[in-house]
N, C-alpha and C. Protein backbone atom coordinates (compact mmCIF):
# COMPACT_ATOMS: atom_id res chain seq x y z
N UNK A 1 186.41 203.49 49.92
CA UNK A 1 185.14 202.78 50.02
C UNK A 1 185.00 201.67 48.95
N UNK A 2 184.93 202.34 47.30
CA UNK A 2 185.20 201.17 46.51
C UNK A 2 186.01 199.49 47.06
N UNK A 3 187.27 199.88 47.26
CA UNK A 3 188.12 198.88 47.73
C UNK A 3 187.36 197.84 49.06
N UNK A 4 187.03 198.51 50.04
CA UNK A 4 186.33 198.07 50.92
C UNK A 4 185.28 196.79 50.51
N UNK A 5 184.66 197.62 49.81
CA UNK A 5 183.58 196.81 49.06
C UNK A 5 183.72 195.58 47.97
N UNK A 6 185.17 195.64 47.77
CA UNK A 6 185.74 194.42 47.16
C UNK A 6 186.03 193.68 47.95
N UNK A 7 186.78 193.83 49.38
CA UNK A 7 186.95 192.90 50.22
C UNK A 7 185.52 192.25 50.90
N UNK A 8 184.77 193.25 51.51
CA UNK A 8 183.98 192.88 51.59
C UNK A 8 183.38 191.65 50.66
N UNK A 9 183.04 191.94 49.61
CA UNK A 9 182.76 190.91 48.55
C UNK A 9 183.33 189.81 48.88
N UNK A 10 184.89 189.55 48.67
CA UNK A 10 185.83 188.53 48.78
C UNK A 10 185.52 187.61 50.06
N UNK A 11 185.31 188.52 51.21
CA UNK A 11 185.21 187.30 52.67
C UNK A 11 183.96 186.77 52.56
N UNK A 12 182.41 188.26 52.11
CA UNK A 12 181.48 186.91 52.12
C UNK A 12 180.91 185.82 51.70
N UNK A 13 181.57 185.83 50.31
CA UNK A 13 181.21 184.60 49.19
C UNK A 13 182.11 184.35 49.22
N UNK A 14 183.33 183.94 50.30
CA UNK A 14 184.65 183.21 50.47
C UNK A 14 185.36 182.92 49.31
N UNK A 15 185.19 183.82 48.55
CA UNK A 15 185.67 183.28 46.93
C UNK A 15 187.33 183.53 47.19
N UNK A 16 187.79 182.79 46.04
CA UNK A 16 189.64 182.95 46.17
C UNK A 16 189.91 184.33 45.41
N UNK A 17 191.33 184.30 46.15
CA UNK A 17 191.58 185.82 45.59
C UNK A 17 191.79 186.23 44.59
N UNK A 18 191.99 185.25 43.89
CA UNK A 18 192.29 185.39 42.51
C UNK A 18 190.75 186.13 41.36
N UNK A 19 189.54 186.02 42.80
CA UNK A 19 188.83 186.71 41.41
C UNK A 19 188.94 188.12 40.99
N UNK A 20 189.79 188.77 41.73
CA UNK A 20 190.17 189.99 41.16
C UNK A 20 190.75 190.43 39.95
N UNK A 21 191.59 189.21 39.68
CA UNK A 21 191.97 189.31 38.32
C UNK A 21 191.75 188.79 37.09
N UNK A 22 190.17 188.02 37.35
CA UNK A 22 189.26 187.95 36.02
C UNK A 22 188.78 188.61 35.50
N UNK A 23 188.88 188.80 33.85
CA UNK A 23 188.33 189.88 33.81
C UNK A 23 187.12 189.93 33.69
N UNK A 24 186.16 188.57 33.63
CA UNK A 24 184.37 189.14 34.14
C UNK A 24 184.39 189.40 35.17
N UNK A 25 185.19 189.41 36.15
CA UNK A 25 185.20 189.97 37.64
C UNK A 25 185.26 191.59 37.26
N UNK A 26 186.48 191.76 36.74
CA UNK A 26 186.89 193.79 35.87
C UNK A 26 186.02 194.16 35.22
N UNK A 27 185.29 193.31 34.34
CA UNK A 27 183.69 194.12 33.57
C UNK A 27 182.64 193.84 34.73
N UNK A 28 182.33 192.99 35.18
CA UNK A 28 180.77 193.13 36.16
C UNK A 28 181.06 194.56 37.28
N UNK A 29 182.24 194.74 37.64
CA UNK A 29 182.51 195.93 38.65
C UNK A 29 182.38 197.34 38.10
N UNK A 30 183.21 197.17 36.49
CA UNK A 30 183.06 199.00 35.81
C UNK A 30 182.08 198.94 35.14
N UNK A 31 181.19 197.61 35.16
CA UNK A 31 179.52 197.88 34.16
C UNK A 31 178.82 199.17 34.43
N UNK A 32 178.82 199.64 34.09
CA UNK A 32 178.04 201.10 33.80
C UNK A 32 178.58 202.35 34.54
N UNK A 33 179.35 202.43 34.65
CA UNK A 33 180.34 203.28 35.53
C UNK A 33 180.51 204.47 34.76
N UNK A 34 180.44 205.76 35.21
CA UNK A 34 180.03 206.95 34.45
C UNK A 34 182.31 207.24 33.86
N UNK A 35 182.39 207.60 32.74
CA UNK A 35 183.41 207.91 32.14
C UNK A 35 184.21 208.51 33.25
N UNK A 36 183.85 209.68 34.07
CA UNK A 36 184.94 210.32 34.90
C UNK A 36 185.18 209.55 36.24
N UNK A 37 184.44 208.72 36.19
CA UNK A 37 184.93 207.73 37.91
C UNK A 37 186.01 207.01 37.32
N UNK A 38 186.92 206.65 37.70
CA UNK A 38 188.34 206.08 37.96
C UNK A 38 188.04 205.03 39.32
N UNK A 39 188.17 203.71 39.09
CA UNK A 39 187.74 202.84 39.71
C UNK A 39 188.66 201.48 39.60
N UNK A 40 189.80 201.97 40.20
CA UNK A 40 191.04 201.08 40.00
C UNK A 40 190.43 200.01 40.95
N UNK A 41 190.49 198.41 40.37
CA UNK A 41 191.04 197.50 41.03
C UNK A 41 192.13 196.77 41.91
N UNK A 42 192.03 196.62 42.90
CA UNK A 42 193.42 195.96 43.77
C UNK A 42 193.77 195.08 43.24
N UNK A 43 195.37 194.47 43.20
CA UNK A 43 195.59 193.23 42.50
C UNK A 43 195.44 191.84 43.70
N UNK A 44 195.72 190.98 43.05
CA UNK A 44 195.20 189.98 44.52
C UNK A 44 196.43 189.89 45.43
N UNK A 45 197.81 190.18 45.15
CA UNK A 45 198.37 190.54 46.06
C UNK A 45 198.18 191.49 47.02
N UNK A 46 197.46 192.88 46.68
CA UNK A 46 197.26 193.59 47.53
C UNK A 46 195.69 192.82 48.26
N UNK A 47 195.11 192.75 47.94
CA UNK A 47 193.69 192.29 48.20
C UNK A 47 194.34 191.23 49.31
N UNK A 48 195.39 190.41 49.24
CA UNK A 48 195.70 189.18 50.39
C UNK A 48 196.55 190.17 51.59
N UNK A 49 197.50 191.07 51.41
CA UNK A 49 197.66 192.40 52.28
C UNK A 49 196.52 192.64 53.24
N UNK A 50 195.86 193.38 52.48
CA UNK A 50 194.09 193.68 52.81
C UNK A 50 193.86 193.25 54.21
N UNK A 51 193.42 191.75 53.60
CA UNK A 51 192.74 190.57 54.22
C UNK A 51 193.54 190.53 55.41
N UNK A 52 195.23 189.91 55.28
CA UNK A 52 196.42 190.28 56.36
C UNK A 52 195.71 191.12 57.16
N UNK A 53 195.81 192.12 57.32
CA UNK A 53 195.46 193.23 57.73
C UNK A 53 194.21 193.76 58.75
N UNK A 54 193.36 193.10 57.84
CA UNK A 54 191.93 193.37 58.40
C UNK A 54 191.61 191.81 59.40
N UNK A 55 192.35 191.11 59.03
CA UNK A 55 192.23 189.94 60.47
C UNK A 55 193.07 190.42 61.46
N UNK A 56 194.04 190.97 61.01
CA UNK A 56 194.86 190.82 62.73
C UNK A 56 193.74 192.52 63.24
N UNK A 57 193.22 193.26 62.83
CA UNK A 57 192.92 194.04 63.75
C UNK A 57 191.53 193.51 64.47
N UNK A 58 190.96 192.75 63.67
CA UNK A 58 189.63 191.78 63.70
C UNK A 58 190.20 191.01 65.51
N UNK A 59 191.07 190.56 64.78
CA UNK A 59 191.74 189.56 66.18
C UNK A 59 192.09 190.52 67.28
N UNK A 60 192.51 191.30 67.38
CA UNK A 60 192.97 192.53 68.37
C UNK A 60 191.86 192.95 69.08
N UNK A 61 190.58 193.19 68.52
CA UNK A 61 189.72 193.99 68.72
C UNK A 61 188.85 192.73 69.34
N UNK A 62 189.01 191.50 69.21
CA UNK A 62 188.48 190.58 69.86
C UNK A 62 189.24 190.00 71.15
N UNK A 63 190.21 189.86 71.15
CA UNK A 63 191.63 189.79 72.18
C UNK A 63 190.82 190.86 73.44
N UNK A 64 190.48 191.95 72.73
CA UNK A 64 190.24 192.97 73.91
C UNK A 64 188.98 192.61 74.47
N UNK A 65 188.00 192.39 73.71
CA UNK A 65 186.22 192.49 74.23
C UNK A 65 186.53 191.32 75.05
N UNK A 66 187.49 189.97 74.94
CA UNK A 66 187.32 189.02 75.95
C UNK A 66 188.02 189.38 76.97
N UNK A 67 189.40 190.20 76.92
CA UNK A 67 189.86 190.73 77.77
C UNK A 67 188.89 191.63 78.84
N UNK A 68 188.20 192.10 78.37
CA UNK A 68 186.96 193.19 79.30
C UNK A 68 185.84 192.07 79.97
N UNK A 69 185.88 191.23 79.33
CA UNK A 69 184.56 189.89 79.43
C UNK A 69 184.69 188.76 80.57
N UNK A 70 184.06 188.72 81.68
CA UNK A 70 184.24 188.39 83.15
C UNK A 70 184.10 186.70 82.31
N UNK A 71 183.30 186.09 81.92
CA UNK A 71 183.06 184.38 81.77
C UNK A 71 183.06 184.63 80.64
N UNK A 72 183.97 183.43 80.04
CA UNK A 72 183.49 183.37 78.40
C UNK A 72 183.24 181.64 78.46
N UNK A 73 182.56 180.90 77.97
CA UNK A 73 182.67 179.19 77.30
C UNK A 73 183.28 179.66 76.18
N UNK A 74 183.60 178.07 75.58
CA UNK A 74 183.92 178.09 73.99
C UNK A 74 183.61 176.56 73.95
N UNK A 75 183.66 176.23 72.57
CA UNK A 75 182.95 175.02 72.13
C UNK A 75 184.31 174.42 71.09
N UNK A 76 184.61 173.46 70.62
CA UNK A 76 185.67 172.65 70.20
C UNK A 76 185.24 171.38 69.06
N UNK A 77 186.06 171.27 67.93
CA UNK A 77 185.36 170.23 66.98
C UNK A 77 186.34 170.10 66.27
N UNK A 78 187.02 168.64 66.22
CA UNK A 78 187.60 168.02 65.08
C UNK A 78 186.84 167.62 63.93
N UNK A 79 187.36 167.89 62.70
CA UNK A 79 186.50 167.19 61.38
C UNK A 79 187.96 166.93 60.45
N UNK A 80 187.35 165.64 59.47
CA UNK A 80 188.39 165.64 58.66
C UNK A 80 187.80 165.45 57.00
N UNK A 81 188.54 165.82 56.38
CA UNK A 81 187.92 165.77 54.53
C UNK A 81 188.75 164.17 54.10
N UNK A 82 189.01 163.96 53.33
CA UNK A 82 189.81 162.60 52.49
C UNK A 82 190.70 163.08 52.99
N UNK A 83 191.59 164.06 52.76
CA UNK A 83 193.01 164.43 53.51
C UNK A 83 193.71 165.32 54.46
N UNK A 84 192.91 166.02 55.41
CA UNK A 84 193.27 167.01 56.56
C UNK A 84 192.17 166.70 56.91
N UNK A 85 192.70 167.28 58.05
CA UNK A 85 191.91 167.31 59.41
C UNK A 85 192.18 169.02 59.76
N UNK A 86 190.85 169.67 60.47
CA UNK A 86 190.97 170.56 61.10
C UNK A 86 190.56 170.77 62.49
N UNK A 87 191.28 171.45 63.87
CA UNK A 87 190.22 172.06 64.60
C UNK A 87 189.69 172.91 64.94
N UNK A 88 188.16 173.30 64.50
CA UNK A 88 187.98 174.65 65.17
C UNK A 88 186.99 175.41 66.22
N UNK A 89 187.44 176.55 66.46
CA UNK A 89 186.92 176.78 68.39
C UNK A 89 186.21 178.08 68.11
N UNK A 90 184.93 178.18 69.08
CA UNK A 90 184.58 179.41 69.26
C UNK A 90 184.34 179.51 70.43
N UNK A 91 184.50 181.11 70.42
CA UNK A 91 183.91 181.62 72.20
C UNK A 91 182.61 182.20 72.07
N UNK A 92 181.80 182.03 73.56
CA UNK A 92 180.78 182.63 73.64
C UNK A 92 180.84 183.15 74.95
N UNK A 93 180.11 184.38 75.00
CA UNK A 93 180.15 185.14 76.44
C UNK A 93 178.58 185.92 75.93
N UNK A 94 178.12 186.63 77.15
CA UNK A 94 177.12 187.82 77.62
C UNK A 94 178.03 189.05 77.39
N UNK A 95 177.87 190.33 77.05
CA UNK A 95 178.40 191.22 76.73
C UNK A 95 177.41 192.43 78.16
N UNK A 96 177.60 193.59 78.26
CA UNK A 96 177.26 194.19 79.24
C UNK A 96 176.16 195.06 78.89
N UNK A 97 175.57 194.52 77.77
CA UNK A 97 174.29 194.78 77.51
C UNK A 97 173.01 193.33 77.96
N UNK A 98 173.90 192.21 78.36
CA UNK A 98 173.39 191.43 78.38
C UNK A 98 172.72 190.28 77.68
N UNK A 99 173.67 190.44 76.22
CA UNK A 99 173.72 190.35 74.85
C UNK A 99 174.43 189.05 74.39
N UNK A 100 173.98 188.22 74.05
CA UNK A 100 174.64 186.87 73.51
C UNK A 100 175.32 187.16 72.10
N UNK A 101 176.85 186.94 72.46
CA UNK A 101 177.74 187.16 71.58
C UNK A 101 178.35 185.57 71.26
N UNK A 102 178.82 185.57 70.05
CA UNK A 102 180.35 184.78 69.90
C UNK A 102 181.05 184.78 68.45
N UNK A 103 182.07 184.37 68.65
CA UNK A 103 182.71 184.72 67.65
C UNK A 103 184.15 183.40 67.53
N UNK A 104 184.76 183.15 66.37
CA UNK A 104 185.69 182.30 65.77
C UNK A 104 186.44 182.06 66.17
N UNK A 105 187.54 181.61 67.37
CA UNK A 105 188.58 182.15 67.74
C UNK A 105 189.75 180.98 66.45
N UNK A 106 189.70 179.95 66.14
CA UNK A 106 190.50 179.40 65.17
C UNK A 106 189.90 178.48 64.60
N UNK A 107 190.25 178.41 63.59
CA UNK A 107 190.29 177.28 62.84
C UNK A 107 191.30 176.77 62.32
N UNK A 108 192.20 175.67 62.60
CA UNK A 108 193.65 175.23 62.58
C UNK A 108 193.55 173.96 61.83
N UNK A 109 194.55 173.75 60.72
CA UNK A 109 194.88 172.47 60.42
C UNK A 109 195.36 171.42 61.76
N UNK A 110 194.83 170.19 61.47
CA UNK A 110 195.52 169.08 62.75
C UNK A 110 195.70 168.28 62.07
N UNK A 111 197.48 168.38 61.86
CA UNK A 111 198.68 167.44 61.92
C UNK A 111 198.40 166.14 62.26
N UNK A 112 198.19 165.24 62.04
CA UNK A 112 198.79 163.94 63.15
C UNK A 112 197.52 163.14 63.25
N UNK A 113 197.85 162.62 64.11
CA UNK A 113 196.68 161.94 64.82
C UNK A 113 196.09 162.73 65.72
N UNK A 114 194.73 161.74 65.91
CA UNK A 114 193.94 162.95 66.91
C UNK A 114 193.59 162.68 68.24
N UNK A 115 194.94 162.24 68.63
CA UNK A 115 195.06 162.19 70.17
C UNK A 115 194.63 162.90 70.80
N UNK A 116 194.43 162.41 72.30
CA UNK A 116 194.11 163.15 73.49
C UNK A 116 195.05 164.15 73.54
N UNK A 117 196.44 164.11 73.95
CA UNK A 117 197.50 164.60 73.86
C UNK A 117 197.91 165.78 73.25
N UNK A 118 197.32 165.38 71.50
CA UNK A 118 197.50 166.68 70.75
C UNK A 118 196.40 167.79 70.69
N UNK A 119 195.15 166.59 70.80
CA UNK A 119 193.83 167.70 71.23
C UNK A 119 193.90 168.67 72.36
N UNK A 120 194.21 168.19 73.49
CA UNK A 120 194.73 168.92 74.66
C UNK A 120 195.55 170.07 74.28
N UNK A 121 196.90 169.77 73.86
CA UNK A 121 197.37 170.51 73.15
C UNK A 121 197.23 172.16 72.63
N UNK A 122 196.36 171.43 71.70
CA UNK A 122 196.11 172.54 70.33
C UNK A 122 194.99 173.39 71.61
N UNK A 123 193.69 172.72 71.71
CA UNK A 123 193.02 173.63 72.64
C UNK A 123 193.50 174.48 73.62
N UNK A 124 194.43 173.99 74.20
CA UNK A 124 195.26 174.87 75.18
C UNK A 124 195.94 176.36 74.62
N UNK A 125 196.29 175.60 73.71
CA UNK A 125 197.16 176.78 72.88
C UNK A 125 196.41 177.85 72.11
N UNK A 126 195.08 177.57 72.18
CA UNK A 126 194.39 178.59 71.31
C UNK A 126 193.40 179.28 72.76
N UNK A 127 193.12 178.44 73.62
CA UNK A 127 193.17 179.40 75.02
C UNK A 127 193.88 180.01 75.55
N UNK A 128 194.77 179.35 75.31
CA UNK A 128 196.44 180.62 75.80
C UNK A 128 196.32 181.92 75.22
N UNK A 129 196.30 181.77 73.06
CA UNK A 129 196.07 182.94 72.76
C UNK A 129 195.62 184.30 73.17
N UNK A 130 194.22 183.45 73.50
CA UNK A 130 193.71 184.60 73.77
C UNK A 130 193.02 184.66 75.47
N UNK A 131 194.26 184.10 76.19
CA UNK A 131 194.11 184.75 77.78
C UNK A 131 193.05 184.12 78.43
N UNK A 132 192.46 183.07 77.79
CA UNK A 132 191.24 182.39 78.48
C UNK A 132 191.49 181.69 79.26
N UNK A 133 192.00 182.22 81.03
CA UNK A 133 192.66 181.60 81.78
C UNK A 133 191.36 180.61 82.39
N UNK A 134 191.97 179.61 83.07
CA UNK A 134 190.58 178.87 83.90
C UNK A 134 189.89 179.57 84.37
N UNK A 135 189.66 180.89 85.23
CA UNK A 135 189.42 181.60 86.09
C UNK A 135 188.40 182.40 85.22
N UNK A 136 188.19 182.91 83.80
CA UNK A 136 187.14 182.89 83.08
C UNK A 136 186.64 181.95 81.99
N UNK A 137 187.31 180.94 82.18
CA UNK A 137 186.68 180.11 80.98
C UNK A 137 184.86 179.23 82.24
N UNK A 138 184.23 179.51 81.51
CA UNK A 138 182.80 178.14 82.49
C UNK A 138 182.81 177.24 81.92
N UNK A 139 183.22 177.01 80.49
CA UNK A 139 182.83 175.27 79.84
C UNK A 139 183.93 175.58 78.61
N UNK A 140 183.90 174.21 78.15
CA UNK A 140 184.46 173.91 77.28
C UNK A 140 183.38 173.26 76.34
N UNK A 141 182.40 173.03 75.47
CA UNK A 141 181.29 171.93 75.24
C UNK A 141 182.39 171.36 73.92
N UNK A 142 182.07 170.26 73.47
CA UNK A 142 182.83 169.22 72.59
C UNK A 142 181.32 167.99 71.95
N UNK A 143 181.97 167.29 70.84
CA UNK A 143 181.10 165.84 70.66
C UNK A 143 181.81 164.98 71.98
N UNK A 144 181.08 163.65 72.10
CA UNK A 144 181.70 163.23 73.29
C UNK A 144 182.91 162.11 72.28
N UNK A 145 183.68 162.26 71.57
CA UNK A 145 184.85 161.95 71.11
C UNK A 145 185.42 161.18 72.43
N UNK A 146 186.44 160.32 71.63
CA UNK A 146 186.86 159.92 73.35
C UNK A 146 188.35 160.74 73.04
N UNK A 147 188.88 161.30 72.15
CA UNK A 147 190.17 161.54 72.10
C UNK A 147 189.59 162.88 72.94
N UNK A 148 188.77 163.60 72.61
CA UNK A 148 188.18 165.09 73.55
C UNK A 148 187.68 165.07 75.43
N UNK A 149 186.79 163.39 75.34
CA UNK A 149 186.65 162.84 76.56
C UNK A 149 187.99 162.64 77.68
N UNK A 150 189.20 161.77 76.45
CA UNK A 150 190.28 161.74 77.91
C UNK A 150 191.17 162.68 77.90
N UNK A 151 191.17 163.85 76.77
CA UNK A 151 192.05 165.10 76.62
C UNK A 151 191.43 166.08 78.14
N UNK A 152 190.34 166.05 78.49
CA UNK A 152 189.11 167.12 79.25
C UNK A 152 189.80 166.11 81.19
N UNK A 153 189.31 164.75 80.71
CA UNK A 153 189.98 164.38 81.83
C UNK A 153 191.12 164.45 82.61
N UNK A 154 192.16 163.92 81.46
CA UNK A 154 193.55 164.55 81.85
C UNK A 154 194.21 165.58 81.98
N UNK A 155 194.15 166.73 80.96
CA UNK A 155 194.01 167.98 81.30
C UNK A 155 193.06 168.96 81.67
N UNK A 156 192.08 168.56 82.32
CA UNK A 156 190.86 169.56 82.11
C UNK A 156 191.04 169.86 83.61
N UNK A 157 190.22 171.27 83.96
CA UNK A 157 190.26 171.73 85.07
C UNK A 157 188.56 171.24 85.69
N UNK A 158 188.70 171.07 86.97
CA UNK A 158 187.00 170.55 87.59
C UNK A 158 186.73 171.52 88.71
N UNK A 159 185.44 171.66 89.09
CA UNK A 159 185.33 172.76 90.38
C UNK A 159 186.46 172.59 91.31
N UNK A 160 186.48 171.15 91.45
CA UNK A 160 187.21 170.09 92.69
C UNK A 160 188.67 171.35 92.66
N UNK A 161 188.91 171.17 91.46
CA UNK A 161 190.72 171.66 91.98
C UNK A 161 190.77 172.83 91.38
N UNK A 162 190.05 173.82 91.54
CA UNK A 162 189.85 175.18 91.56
C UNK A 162 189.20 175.86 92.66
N UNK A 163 190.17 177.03 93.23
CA UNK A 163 189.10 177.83 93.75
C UNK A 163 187.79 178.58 93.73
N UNK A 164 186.75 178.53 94.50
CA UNK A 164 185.08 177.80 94.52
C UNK A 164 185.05 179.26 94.11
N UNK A 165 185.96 180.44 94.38
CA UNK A 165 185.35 181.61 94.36
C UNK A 165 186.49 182.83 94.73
N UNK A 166 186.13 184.04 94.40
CA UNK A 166 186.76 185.42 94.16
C UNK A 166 185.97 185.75 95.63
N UNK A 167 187.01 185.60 96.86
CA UNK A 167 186.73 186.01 97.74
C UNK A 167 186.94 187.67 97.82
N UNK A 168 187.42 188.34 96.90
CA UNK A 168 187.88 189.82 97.27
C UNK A 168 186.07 190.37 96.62
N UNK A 169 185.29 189.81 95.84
CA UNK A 169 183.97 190.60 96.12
C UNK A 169 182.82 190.12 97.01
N UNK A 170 182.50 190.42 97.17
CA UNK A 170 181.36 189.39 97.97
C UNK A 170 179.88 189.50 97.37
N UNK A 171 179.47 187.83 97.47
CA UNK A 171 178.45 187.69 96.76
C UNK A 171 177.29 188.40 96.96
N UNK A 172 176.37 189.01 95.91
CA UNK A 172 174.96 189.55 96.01
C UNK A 172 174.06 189.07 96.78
N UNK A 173 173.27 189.65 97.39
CA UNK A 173 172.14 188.89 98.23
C UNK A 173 171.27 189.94 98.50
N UNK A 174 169.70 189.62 98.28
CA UNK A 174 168.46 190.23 97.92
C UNK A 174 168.05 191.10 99.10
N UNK A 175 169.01 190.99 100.38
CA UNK A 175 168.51 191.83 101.29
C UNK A 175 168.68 193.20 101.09
C-alpha cells in the first residue's frame, strides 16, 4: 500500500522520477512515522518498473472495455513547443450503463512534418492499436487543420463507401 501511494503521488503531480531520491522527498514521507514502521522507499529505477507496469495493464484493461464497446469516436490534435511536435488521441464511447466515458489512447512524438500523409499515418496506427476498425469507429473530430482536412479526405472512410448497416440484427421499431 505504502508503495502504491508513492506512485500514485508520482502520476498525479506528474513529477519526475527522480523525486524519490531527494531527500526532502525521504523526510516529508518518514515525518512522524512511529519507530517500529519500516517504510522503505522505491528507488526511481524501480518506481519507472512500477510505472512500466502499471501502464501496460492500464492499456490492456482498456484494449478490452473497447473491445466489449459497440461505437467508440475519438478526437485527434497536433501541437508543437519550440522543438517537438506531438499527437494526441482520445476515445470516447457510452458504456452499458449508459455512461459517458473516455480515456487517452496516445500521446506520440511527431517526427517530421505534419503532413497529410504522416497524420493519416500515425492516426491509423493508433486505431489499429487498439482494433478501432471502421465498423465501430462514428467520428473522428479534429481542428479543421488542412494537413487533418486532406489526411480525413484521402484516407478517411464516408457513409458513401461503407456498408449502411449490420444486416444480421434487425433494426428496433416501437411496434
Amino acid at each position: 500500500p505504502f508503495e502504491r501511494l508513492i506512485v500514485n503521488f508520482v502520476v498525479d503531480s506528474m513529477a519526475p522520477l527522480r523525486v524519490v531520491d531527494l531527500s526532502s522527498f525521504r523526510e516529508l514521507v518518514t515525518f512522524g512515522k512511529a519507530p517500529d514502521v519500516d517504510l522503505t522507499i522505491m528507488s526511481r529505477r524501480t518506481l519507472g518498473r512500477r510505472l512500466g507496469a502499471d501502464h501496460d495493464d492500464m492499456m490492456a484493461r482498456l484494449r478490452r472495455t473497447l473491445a466489449d464497446t459497440r461505437w467508440v469516436s475519438t478526437t485527434a490534435d497536433v501541437w508543437s513547443s519550440k522543438t517537438r511536435s506531438f499527437l494526441g488521441m482520445t476515445a470516447h464511447w457510452i458504456n452499458v450503463n449508459f455512461e459517458r466515458r473516455s480515456a487517452a489512447l496516445a500521446c506520440r512524438r511527431f517526427a517530421g512534418s505534419h503532413s497529410h500523409h504522416h497524420v493519416g499515418r500515425m492516426v491509423s496506427a493508433i486505431h489499429a492499436s487498439f482494433d478501432l476498425r471502421v465498423e465501430k469507429l462514428t467520428a473522428t473530430t479534429t481542428d479543421n487543420g488542412s494537413n487533418f482536412v486532406k489526411a480525413f479526405k484521402k484516407f478517411g472512410v464516408t457513409a458513401d463507401n461503407i456498408d449502411a448497416g449490420d444486416e444480421s440484427e434487425p433494426e428496433e421499431t416501437d411496434e
